[in-house]
N, C-alpha and C. Protein backbone atom coordinates (compact mmCIF):
# COMPACT_ATOMS: atom_id res chain seq x y z
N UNK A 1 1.81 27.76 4.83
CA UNK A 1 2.15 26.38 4.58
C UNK A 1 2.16 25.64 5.91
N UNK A 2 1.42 24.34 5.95
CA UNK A 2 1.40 23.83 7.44
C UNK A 2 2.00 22.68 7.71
N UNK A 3 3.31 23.09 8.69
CA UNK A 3 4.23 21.55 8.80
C UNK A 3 3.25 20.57 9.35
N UNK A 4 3.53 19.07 9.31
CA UNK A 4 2.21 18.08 9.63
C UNK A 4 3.40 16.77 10.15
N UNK A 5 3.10 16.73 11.48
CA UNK A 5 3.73 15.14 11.63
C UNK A 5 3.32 13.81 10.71
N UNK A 6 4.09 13.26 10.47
CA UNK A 6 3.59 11.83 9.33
C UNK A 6 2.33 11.22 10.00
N UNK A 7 2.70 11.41 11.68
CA UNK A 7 1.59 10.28 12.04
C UNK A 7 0.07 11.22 12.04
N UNK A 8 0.55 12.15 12.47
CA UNK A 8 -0.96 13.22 12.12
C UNK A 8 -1.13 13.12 11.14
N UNK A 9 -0.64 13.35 9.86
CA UNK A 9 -1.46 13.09 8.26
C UNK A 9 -1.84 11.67 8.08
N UNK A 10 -1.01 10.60 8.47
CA UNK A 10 -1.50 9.20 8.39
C UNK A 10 -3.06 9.44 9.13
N UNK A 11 -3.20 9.93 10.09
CA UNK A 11 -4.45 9.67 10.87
C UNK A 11 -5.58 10.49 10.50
N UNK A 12 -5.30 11.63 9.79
CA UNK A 12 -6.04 12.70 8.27
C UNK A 12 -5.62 12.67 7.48
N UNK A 13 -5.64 12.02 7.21
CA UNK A 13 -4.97 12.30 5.36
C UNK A 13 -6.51 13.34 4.62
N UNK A 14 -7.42 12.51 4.78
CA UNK A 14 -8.28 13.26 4.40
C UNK A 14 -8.58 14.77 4.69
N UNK A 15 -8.34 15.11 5.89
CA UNK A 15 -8.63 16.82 5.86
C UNK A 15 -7.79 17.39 5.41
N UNK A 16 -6.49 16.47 5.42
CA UNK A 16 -5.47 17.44 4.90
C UNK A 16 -5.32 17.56 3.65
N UNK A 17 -5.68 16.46 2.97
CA UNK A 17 -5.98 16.47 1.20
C UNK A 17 -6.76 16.95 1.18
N UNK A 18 -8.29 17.84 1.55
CA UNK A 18 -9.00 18.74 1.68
C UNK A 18 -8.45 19.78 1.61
N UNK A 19 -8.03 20.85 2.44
CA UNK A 19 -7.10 21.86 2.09
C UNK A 19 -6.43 21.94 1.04
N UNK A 20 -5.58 21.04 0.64
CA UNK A 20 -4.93 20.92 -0.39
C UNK A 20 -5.35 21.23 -1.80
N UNK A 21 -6.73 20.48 -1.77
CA UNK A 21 -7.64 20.41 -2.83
C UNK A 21 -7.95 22.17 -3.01
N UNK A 22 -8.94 22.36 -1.54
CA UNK A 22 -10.06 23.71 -1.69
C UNK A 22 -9.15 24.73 -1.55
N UNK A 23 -8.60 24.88 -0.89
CA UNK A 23 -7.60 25.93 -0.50
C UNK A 23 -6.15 26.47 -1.06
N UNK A 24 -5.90 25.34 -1.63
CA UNK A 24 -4.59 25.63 -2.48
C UNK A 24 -2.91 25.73 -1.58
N UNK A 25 -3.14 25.26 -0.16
CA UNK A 25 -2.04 25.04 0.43
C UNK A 25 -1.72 23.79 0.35
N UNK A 26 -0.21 23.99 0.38
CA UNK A 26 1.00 23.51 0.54
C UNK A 26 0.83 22.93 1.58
N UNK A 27 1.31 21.27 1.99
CA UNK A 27 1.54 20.58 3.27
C UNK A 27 2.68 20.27 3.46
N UNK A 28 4.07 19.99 4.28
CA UNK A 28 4.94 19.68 4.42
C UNK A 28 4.87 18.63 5.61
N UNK A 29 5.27 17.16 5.02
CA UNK A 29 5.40 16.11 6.02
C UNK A 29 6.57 16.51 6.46
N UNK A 30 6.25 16.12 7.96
CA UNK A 30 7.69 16.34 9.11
C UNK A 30 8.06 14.49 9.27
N UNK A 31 8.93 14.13 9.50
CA UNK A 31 9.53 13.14 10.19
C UNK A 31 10.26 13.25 11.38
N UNK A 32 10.09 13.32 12.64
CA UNK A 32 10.91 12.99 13.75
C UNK A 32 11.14 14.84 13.34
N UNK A 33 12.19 15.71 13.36
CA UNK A 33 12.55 16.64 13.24
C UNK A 33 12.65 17.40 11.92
N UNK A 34 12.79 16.40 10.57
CA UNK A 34 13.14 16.53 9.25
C UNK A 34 12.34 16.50 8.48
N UNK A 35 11.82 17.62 7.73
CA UNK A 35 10.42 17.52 6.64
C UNK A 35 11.02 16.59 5.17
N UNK A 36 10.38 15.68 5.25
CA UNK A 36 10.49 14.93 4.10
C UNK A 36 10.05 14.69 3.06
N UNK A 37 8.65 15.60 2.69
CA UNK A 37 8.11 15.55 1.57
C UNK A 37 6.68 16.70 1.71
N UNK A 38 6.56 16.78 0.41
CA UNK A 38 5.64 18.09 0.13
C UNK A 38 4.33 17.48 -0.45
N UNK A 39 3.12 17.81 -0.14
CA UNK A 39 2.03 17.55 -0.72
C UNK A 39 1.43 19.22 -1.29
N UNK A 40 1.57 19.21 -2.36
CA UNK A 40 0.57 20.40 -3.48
C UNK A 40 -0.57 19.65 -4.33
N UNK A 41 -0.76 21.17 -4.83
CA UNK A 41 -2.24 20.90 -5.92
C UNK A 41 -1.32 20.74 -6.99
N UNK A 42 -1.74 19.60 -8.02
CA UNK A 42 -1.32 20.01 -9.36
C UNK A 42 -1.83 20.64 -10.11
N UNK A 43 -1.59 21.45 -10.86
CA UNK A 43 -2.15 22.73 -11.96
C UNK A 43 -2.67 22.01 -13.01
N UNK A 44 -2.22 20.67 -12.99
CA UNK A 44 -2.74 20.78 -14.61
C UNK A 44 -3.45 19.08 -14.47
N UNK A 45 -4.35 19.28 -13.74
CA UNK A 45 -5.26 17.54 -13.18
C UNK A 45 -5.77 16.63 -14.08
N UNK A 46 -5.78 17.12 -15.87
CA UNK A 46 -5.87 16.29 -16.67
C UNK A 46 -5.02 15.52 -17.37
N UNK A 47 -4.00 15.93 -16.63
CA UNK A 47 -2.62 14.59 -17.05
C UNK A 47 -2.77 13.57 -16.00
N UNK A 48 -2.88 12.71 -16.74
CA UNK A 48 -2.81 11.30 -16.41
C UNK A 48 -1.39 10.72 -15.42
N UNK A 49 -1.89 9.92 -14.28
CA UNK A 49 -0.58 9.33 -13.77
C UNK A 49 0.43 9.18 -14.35
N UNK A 50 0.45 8.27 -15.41
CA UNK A 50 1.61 8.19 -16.29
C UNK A 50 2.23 9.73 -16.84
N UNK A 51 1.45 10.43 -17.30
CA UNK A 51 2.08 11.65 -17.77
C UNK A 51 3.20 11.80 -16.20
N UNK A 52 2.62 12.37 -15.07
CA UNK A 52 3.20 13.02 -13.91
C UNK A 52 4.43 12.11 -13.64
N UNK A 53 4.17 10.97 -13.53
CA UNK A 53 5.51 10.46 -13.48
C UNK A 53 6.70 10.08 -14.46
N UNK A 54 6.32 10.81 -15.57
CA UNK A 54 7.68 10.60 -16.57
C UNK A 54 7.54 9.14 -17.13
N UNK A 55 6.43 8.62 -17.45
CA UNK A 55 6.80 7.19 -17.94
C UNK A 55 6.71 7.24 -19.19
N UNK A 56 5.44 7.64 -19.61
CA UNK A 56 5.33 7.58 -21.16
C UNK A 56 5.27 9.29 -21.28
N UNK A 57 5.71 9.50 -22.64
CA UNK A 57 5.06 10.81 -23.51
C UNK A 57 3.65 10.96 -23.52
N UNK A 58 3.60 12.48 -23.44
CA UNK A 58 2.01 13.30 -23.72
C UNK A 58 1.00 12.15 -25.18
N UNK A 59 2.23 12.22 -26.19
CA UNK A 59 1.84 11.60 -27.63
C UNK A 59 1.23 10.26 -27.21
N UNK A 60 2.12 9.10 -26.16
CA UNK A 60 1.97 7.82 -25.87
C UNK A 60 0.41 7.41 -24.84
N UNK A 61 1.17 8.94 -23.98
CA UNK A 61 -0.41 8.85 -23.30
C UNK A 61 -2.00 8.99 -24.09
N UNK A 62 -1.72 10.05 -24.75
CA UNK A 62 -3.22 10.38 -25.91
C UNK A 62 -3.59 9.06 -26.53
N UNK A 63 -2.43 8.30 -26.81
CA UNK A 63 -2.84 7.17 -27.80
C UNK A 63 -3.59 5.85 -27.06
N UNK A 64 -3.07 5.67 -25.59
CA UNK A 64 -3.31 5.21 -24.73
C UNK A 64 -5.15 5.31 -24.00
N UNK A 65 -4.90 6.57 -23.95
CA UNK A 65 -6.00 7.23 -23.35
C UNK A 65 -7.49 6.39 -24.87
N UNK A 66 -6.96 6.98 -25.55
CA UNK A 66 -8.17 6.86 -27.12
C UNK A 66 -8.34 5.17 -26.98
N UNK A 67 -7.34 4.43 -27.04
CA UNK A 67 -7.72 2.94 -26.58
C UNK A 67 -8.34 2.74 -25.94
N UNK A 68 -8.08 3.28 -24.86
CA UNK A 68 -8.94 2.57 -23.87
C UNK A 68 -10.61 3.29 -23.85
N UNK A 69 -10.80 4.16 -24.50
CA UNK A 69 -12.14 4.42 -24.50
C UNK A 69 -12.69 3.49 -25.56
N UNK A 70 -11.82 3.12 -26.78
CA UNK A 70 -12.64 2.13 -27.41
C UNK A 70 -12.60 1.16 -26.96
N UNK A 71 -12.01 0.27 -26.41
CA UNK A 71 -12.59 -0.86 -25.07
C UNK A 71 -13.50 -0.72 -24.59
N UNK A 72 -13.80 0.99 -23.62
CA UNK A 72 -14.83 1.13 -22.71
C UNK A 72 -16.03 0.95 -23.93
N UNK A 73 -16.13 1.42 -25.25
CA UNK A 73 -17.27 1.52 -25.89
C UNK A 73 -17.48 -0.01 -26.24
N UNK A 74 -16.63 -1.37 -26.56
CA UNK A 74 -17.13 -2.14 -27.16
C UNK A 74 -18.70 -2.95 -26.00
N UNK A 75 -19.32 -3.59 -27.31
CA UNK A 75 -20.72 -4.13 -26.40
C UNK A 75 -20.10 -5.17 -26.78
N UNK A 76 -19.77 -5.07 -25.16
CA UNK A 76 -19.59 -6.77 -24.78
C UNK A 76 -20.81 -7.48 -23.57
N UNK A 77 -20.57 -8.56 -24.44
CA UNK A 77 -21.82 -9.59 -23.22
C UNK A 77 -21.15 -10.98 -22.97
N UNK A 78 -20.67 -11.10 -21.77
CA UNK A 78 -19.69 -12.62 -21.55
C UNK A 78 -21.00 -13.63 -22.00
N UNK A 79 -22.21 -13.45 -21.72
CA UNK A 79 -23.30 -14.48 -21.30
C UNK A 79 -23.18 -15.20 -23.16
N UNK A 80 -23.35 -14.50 -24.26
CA UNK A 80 -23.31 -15.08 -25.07
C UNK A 80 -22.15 -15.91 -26.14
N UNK A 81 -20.99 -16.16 -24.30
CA UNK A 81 -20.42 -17.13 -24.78
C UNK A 81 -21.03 -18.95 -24.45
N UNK A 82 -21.93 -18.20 -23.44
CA UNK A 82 -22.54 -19.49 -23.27
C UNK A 82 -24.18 -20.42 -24.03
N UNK A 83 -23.74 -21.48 -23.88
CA UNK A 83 -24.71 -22.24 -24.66
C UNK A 83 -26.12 -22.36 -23.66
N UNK A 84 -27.04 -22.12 -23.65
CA UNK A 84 -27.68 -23.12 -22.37
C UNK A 84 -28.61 -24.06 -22.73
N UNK A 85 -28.42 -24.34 -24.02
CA UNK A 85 -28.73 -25.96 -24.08
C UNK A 85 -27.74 -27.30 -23.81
C-alpha cells in the first residue's frame, strides 16, 4: 500500500489512479503527517454513482437507469421545430 502526499497525488492523480485501476493497490493520502483518506478499486464498477453513495436504492437506480436509455433512444430532431419559410 503506498502512502502519497496530497500534493504529490494532486500533481498525479493520474498514475496513481493507474495503479489503482491495473494493479489493484490501495493509495493512502497523507496530509502534513496524518493519512486522511483511502483511494481503492471498487469490486463491483457497475453500480452507478448514486448506488455508491447511498442516495437512491438498487430498485430506484434500475428504474432510473431504463429511463434514461429511453430518452437516449428517442429520435429527436430540434431542426423540425423550425419553419423556414
Amino acid at each position: 500500500m503506498n502512502i502519497v502526499p496530497v500534493t504529490d497525488l494532486r500533481n498525479n492523480i493520474s498514475v496513481y489512479l493507474n495503479k489503482v485501476v491495473y494493479t489493484g493497490e490501495d493509495i493512502l493520502i497523507k496530509k502534513g503527517k496524518t493519512i486522511v483518506a483511502k483511494i481503492t478499486r471498487v469490486e463491483n464498477p457497475s453500480s452507478s454513482l448514486l448506488d455508491l453513495a447511498g442516495l437512491i436504492t438498487d430498485k430506484e437506480s434500475k428504474k432510473v437507469k431504463t429511463n434514461l436509455k429511453k430518452i437516449k433512444n428517442l429520435d429527436y430532431d430540434p431542426l423540425r421545430y423550425f419553419n423556414p419559410d
